[in-house]
N, C-alpha and C. Protein backbone atom coordinates (compact mmCIF):
# COMPACT_ATOMS: atom_id res chain seq x y z
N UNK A 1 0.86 -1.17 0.00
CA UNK A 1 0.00 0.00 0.00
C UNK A 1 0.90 1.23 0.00
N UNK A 2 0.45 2.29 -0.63
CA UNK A 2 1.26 3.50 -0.91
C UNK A 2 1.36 3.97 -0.06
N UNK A 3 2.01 5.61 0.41
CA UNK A 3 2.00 6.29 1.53
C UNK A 3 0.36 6.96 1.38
N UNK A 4 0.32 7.41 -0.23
CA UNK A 4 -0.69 8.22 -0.68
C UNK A 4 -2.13 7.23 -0.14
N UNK A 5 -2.20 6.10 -0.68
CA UNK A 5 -3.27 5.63 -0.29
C UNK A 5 -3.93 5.25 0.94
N UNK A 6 -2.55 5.15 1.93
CA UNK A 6 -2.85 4.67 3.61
C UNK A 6 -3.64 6.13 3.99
N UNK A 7 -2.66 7.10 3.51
CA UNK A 7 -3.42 8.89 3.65
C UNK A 7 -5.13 8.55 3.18
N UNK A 8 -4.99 8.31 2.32
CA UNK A 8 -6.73 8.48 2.06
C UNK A 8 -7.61 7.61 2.55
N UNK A 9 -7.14 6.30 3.09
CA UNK A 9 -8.19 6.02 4.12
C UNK A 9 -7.96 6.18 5.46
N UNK A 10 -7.30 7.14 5.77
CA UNK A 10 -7.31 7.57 7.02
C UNK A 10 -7.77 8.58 7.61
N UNK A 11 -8.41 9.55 5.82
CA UNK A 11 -9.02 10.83 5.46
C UNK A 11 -10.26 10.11 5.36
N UNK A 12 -10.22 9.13 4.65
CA UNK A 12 -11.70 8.74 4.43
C UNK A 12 -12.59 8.29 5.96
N UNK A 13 -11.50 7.39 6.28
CA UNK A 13 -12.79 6.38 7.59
C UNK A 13 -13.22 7.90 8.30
N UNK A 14 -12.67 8.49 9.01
CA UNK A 14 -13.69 9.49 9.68
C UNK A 14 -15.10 9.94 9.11
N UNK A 15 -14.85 10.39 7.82
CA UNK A 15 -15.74 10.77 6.81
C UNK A 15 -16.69 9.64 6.48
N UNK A 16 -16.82 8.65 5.85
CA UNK A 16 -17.56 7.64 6.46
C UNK A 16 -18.38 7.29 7.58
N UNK A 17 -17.71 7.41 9.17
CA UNK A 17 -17.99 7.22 10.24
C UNK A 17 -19.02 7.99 10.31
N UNK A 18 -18.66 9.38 10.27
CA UNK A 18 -19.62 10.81 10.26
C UNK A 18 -21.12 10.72 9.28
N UNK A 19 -20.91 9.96 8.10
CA UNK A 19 -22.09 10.02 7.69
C UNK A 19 -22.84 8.66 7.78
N UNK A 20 -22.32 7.54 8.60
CA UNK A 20 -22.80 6.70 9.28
C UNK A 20 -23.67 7.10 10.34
N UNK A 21 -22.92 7.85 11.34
CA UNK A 21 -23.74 8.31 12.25
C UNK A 21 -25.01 9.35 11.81
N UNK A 22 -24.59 10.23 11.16
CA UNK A 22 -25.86 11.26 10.74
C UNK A 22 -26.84 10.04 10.08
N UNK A 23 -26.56 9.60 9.04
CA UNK A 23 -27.71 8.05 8.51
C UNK A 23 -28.28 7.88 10.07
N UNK A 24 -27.83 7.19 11.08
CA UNK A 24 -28.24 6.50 12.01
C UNK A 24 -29.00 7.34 13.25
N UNK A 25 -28.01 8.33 12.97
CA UNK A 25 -29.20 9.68 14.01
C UNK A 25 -30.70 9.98 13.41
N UNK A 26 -30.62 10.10 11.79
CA UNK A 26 -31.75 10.50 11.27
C UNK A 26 -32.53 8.78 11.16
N UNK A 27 -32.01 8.07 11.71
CA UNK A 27 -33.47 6.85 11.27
C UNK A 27 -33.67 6.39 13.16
N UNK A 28 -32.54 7.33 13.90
CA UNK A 28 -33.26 7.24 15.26
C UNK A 28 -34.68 8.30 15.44
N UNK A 29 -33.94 9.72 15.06
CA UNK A 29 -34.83 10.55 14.91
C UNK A 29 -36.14 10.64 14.69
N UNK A 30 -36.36 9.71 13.42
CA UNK A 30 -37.46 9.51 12.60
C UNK A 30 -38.50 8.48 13.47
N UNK A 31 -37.47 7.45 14.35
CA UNK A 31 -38.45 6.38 14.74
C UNK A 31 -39.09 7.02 15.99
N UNK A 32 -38.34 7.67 16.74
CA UNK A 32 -38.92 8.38 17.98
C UNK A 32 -40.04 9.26 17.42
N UNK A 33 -39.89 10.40 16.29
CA UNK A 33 -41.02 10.99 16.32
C UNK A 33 -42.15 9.90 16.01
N UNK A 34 -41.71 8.65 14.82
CA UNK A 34 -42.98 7.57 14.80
C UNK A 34 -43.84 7.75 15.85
N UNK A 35 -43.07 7.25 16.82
CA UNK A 35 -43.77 6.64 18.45
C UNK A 35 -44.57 8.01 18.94
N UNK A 36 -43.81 9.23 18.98
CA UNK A 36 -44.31 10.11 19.39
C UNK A 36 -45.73 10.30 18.96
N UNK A 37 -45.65 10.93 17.57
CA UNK A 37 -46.87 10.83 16.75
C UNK A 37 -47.78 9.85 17.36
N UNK A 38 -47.79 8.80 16.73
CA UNK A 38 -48.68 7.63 16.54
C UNK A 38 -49.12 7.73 18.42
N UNK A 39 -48.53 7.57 19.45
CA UNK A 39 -48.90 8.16 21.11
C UNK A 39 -49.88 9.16 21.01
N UNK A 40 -49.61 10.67 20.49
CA UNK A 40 -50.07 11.63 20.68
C UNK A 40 -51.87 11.55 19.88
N UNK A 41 -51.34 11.30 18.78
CA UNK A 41 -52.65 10.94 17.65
C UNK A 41 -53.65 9.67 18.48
N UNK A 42 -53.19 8.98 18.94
CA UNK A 42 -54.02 7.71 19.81
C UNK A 42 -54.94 8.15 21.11
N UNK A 43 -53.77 9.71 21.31
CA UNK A 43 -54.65 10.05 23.15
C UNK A 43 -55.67 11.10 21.80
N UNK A 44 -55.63 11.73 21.03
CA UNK A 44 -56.32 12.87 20.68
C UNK A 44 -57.28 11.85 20.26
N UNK A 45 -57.22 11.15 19.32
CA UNK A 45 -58.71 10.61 18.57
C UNK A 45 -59.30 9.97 19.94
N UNK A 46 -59.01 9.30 21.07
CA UNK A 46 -59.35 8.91 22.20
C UNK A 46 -60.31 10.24 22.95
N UNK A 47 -59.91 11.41 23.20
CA UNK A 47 -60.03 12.29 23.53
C UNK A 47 -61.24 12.83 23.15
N UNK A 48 -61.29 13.24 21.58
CA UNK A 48 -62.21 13.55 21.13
C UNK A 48 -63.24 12.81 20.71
N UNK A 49 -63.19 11.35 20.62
CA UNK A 49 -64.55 10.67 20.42
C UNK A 49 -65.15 11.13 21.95
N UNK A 50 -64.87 10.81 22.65
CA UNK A 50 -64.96 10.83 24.24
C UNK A 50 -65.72 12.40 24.68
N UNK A 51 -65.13 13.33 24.31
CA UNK A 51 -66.26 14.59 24.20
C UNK A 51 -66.15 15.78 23.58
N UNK A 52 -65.31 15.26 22.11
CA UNK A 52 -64.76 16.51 21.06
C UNK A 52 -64.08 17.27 21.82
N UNK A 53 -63.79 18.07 20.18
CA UNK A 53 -62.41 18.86 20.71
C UNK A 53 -61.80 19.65 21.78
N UNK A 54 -62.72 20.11 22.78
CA UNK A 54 -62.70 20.51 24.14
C UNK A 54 -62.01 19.70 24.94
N UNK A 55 -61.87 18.42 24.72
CA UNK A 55 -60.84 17.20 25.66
C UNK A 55 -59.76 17.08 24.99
N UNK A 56 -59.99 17.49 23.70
CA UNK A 56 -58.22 17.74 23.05
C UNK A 56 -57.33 18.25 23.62
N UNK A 57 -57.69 19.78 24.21
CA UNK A 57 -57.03 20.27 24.53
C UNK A 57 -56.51 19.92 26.18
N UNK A 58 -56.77 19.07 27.28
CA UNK A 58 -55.87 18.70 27.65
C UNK A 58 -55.11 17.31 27.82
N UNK A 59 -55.27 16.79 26.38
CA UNK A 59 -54.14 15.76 25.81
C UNK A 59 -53.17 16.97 25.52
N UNK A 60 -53.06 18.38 24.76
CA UNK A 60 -52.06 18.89 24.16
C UNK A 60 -51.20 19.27 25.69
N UNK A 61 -51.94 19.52 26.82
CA UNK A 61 -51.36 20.60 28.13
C UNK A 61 -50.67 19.18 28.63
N UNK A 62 -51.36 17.83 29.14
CA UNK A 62 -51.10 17.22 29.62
C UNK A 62 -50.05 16.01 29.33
N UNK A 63 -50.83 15.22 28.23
CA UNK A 63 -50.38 14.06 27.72
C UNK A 63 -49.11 14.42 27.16
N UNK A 64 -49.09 15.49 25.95
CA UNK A 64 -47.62 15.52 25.29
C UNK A 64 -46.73 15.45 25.92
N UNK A 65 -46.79 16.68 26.99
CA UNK A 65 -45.43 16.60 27.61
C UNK A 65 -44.96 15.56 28.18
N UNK A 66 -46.00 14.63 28.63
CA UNK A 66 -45.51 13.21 29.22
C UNK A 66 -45.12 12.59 28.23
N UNK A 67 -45.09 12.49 27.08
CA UNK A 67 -44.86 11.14 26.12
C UNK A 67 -43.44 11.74 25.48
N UNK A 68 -43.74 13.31 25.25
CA UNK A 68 -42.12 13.90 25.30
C UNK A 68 -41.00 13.66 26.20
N UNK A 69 -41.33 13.20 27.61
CA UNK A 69 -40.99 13.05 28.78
C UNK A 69 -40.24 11.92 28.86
N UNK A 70 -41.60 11.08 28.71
CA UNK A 70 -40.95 9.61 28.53
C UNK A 70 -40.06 8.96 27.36
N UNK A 71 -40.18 9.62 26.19
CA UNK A 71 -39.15 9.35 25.12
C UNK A 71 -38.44 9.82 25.18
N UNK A 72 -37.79 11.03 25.94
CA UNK A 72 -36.65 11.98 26.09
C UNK A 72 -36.15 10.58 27.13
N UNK A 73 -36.23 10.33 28.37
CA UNK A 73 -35.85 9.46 29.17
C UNK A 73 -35.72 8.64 28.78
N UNK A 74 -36.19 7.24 27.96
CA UNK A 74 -35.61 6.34 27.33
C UNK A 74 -35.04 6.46 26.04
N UNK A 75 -34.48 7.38 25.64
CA UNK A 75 -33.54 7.29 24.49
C UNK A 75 -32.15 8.75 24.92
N UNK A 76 -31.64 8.72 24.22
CA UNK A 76 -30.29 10.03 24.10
C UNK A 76 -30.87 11.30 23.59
N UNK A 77 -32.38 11.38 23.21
CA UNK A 77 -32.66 12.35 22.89
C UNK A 77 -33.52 13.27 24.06
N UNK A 78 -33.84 14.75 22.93
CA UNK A 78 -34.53 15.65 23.60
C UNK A 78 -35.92 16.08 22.95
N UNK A 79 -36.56 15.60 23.22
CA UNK A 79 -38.10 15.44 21.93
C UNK A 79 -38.86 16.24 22.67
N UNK A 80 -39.53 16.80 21.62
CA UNK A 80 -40.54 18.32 21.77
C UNK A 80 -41.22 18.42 20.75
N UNK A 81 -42.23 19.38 20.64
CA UNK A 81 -42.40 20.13 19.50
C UNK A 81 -43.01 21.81 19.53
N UNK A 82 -42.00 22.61 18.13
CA UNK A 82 -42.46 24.00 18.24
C UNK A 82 -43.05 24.03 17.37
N UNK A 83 -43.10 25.37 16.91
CA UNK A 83 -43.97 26.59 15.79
C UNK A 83 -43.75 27.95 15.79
N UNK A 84 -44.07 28.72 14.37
CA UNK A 84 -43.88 29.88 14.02
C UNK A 84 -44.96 30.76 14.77
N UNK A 85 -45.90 29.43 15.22
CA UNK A 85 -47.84 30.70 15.60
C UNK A 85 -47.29 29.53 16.74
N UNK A 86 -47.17 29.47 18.22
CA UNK A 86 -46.93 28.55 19.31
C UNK A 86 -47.96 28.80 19.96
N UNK A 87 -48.85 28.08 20.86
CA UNK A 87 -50.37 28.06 21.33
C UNK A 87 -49.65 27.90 22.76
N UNK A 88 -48.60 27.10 22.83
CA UNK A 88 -47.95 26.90 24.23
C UNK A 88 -46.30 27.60 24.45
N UNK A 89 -46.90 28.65 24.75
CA UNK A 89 -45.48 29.58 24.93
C UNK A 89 -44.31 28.97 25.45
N UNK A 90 -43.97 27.98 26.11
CA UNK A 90 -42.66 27.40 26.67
C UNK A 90 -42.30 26.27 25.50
N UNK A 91 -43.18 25.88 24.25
CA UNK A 91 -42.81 25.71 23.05
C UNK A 91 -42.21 26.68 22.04
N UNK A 92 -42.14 27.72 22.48
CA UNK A 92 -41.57 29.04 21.34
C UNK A 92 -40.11 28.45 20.46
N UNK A 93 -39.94 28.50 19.69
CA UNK A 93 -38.52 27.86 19.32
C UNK A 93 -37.33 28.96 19.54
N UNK A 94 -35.91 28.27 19.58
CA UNK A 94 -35.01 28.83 19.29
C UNK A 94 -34.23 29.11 18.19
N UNK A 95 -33.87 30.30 18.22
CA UNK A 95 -33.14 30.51 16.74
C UNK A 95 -32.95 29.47 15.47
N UNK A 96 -32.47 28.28 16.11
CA UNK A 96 -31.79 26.84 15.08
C UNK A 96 -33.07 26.74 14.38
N UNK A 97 -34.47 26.72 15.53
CA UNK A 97 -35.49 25.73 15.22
C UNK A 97 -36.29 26.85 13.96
N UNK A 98 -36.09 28.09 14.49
CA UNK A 98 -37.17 29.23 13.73
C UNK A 98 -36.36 28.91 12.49
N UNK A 99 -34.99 29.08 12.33
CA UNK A 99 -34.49 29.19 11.04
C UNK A 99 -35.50 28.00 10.08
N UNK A 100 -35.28 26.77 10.49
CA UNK A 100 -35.17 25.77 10.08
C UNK A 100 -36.82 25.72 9.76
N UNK A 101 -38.08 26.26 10.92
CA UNK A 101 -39.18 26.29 10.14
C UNK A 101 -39.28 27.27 9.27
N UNK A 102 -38.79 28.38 8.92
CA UNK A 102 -38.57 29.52 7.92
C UNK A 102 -38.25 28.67 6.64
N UNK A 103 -37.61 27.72 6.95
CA UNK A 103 -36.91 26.83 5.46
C UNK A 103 -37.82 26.02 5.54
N UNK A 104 -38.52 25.06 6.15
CA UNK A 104 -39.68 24.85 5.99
C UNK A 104 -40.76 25.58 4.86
N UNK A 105 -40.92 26.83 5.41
CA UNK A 105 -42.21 27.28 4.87
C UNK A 105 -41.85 27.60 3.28
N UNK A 106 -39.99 27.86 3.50
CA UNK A 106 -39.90 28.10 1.99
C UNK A 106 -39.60 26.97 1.23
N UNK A 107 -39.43 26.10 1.75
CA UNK A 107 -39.75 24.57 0.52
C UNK A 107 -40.97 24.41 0.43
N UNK A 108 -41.98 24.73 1.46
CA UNK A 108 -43.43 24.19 0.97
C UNK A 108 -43.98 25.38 -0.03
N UNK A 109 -43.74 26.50 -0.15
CA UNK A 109 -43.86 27.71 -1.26
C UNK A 109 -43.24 27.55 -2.52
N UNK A 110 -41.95 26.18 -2.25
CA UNK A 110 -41.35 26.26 -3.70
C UNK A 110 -42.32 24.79 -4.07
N UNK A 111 -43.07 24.65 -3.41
CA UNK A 111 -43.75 22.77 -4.16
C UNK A 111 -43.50 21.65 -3.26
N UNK A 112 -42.59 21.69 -2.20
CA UNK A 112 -42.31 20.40 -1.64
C UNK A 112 -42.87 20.25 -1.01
N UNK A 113 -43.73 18.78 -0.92
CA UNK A 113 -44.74 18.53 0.11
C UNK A 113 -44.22 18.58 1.25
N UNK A 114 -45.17 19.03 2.25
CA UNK A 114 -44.89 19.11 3.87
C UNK A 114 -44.62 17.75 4.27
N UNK A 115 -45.28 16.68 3.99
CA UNK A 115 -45.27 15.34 4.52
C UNK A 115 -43.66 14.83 4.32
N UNK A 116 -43.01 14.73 5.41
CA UNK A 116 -41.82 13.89 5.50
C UNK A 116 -40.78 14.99 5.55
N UNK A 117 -41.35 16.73 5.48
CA UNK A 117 -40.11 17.55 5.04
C UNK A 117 -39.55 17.50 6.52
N UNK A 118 -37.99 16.83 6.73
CA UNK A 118 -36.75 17.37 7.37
C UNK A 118 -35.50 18.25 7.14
N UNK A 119 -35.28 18.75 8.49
CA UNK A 119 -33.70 19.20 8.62
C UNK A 119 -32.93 18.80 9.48
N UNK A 120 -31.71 18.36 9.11
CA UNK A 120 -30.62 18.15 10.56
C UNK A 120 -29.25 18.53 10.23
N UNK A 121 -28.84 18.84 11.55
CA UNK A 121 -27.67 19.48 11.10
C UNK A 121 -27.08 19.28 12.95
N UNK A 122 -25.71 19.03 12.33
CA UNK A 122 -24.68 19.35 14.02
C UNK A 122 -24.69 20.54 13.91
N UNK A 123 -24.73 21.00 15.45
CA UNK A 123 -24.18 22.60 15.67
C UNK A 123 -23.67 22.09 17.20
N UNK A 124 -22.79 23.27 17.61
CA UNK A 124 -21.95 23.35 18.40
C UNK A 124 -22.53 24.70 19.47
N UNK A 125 -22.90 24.75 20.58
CA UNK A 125 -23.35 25.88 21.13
C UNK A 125 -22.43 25.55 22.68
N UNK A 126 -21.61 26.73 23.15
CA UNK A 126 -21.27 26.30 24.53
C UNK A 126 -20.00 25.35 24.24
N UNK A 127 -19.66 25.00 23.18
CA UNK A 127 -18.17 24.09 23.16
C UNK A 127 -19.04 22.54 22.82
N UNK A 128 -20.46 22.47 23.27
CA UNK A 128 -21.15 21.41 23.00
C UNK A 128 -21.14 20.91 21.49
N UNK A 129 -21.10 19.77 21.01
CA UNK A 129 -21.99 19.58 19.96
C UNK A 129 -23.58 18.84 19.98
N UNK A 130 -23.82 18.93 19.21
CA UNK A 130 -25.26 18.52 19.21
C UNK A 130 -25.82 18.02 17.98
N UNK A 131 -26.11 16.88 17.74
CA UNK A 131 -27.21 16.47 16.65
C UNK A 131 -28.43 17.17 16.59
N UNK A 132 -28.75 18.06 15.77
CA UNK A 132 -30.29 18.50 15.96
C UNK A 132 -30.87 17.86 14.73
N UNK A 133 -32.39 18.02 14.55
CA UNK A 133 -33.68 17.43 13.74
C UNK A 133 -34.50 17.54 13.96
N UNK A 134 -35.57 17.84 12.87
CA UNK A 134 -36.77 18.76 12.96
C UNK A 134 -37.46 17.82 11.74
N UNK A 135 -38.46 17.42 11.76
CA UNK A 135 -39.68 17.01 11.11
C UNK A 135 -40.63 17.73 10.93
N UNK A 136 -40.65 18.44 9.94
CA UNK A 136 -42.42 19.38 9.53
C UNK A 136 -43.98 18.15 10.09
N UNK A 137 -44.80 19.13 11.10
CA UNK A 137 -46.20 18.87 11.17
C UNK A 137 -47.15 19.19 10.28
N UNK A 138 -47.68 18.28 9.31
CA UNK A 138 -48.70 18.93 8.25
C UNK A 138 -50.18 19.03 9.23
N UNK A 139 -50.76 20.03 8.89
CA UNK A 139 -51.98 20.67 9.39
C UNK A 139 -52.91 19.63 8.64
N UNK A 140 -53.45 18.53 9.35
CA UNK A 140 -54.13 18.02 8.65
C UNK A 140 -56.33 18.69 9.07
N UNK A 141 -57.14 18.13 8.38
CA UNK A 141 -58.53 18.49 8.24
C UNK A 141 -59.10 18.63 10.15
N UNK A 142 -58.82 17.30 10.69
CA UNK A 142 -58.67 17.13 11.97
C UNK A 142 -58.31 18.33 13.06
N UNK A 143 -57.19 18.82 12.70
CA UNK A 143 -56.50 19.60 13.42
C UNK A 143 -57.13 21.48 13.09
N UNK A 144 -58.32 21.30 12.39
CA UNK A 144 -58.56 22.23 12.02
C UNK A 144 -59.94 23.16 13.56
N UNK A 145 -60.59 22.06 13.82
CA UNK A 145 -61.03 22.24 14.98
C UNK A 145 -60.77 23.05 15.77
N UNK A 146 -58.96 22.57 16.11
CA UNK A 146 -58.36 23.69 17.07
C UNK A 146 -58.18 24.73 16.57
N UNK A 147 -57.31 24.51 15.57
CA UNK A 147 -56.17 25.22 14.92
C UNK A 147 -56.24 26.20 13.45
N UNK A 148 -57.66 25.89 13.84
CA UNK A 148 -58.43 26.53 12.16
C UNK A 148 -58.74 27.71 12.12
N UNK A 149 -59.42 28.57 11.40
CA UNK A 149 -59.44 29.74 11.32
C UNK A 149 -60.93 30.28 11.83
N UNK A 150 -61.78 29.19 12.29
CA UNK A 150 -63.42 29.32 12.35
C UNK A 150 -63.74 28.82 13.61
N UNK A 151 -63.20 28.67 14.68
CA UNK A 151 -63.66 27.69 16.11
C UNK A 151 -64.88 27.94 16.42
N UNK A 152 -65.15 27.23 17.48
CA UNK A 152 -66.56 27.36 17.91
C UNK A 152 -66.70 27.74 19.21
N UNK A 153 -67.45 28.92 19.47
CA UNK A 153 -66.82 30.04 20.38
C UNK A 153 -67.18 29.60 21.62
N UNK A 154 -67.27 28.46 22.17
CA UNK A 154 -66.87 27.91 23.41
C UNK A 154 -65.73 26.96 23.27
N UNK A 155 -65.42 26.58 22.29
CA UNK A 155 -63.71 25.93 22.32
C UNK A 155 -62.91 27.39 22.40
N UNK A 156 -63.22 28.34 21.72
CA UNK A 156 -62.06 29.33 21.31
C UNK A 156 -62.04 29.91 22.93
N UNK A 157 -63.01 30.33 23.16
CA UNK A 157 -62.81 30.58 25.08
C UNK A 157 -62.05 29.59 26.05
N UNK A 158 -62.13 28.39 25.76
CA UNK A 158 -61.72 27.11 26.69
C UNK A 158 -59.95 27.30 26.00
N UNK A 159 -59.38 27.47 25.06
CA UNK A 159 -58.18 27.39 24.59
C UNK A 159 -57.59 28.95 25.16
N UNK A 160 -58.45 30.23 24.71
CA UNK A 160 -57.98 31.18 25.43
C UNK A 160 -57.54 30.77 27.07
N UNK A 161 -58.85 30.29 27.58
CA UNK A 161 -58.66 30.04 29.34
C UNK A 161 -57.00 29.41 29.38
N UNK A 162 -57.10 28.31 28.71
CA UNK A 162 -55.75 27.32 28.68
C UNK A 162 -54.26 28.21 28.26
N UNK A 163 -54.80 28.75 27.50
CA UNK A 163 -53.30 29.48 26.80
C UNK A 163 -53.36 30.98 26.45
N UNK A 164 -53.36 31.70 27.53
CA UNK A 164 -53.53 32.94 26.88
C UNK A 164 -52.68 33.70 26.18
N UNK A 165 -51.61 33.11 25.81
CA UNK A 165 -50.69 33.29 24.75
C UNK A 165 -50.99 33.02 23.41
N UNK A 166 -52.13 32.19 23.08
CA UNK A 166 -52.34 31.35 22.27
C UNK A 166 -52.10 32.08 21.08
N UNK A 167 -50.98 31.98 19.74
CA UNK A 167 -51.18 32.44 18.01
C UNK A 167 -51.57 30.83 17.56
N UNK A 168 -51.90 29.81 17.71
CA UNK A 168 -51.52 28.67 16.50
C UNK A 168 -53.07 28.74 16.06
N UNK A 169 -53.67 29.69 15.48
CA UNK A 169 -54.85 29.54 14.87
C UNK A 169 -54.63 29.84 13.30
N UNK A 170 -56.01 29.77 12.41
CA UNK A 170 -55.65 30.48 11.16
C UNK A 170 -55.10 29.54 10.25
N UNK A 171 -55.07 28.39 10.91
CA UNK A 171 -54.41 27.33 9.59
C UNK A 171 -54.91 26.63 8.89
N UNK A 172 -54.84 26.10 7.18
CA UNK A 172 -55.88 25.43 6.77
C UNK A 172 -54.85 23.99 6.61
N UNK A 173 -55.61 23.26 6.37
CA UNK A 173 -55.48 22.09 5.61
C UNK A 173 -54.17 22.01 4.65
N UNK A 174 -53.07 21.06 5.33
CA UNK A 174 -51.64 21.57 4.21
C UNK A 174 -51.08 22.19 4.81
N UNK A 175 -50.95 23.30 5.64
CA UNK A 175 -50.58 24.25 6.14
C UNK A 175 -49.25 23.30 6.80
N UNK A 176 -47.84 24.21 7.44
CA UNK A 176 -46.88 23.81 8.34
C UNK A 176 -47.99 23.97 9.21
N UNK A 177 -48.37 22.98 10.50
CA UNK A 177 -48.52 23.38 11.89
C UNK A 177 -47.66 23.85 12.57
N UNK A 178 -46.47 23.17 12.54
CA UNK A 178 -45.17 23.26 13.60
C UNK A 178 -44.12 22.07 12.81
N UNK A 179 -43.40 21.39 13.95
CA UNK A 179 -42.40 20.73 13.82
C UNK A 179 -42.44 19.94 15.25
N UNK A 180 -41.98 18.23 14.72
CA UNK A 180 -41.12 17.92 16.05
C UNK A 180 -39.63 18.52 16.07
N UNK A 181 -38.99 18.36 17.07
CA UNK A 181 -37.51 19.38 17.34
C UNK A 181 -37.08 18.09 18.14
N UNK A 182 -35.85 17.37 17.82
CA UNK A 182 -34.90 16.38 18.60
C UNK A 182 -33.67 16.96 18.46
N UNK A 183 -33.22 17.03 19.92
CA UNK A 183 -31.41 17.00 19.93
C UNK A 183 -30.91 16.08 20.43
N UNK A 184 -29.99 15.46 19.98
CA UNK A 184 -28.65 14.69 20.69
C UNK A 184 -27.54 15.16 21.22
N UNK A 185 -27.15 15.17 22.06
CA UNK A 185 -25.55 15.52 22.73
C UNK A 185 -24.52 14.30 21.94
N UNK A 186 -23.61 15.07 21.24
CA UNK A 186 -22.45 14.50 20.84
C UNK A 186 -21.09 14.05 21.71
């Protein structure tokens, strides 16, 4: 073996390694929000057969944060979810996350469907690194109840009561809702 060639896989394996891991962060990423989702969607349709959308809203106060809770605790991650319009102010995003739904909104303006749109990227804050990842929420028909532009003015009072911060209204069908948001510590 050459000098030249021992050099290039010694340039290479890191490089490799690195996009091994990003592959493997993004199909951890992806499976946690699975679980997340498919949890969250199970307490809401539960919720609302049970006494419409008025019991939705505390699966969103209550339940999420637990299932965020509990998947943050059994895995390396930090699972959440924000938005550009946030209904739950201690969801507000940070800079990484706003950028990243801003690029969001401008791939779904250039044609790209919302369904499946991600971003991830390492960043370094504090000397830290960090795996971050973000999954676009499509506003589906369902979610319009809450989150729609027409409520029914004893839900829209019961969500005021709950959140008097509340912007996540005004959205149709298609629309970004938000994003899940996962970090990893590197």
């Amino acid at each position: 073996m050459t000098l030249y060639s021992a050099a290039a896989l010694i340039i290479a394996a890191p490089a490799l390694s690195a996009a091994e891991t990003t592959s493997g962060a993004n199909d951890e990423a992806h499976a946690l929000i699975q679980q997340y989702a498919s949890s969250l969607q199970a307490e809401l349709v539960s919720a609302i057969k049970a006494g419409g959308p008025t019991n939705a809203i505390a699966v969103c106060q209550e339940k999420a944060p637990a299932i965020e809770a509990s998947l943050s605790e059994s895995s390396d991650w930090q699972i959440g979810r924000t938005s550009l319009k946030t209904r739950n102010a201690s969801n507000k995003p940070d800079a990484w996350e706003k950028r990243a739904l801003e690029q969001f909104e401008a791939r779904k303006a250039a044609g790209q469907p919302v369904k499946g749109m991600s971003y991830a990227e390492v960043v370094e804050t504090d000397g830290q690194k960090a795996y971050r990842y973000m999954m676009a929420i499509p506003t589906q028909e369902v979610c319009l109840a809450c989150h729609g532009s027409d409520l029914d003015p004893e839900l829209a009072s019961t969500i005021d009561a709950a959140y008097p911060e509340d912007q996540a209204r005004g959205y149709s069908a298609g629309d970004i809702r938000g994003a899940f948001t996962l970090t990893k510590p590197l």
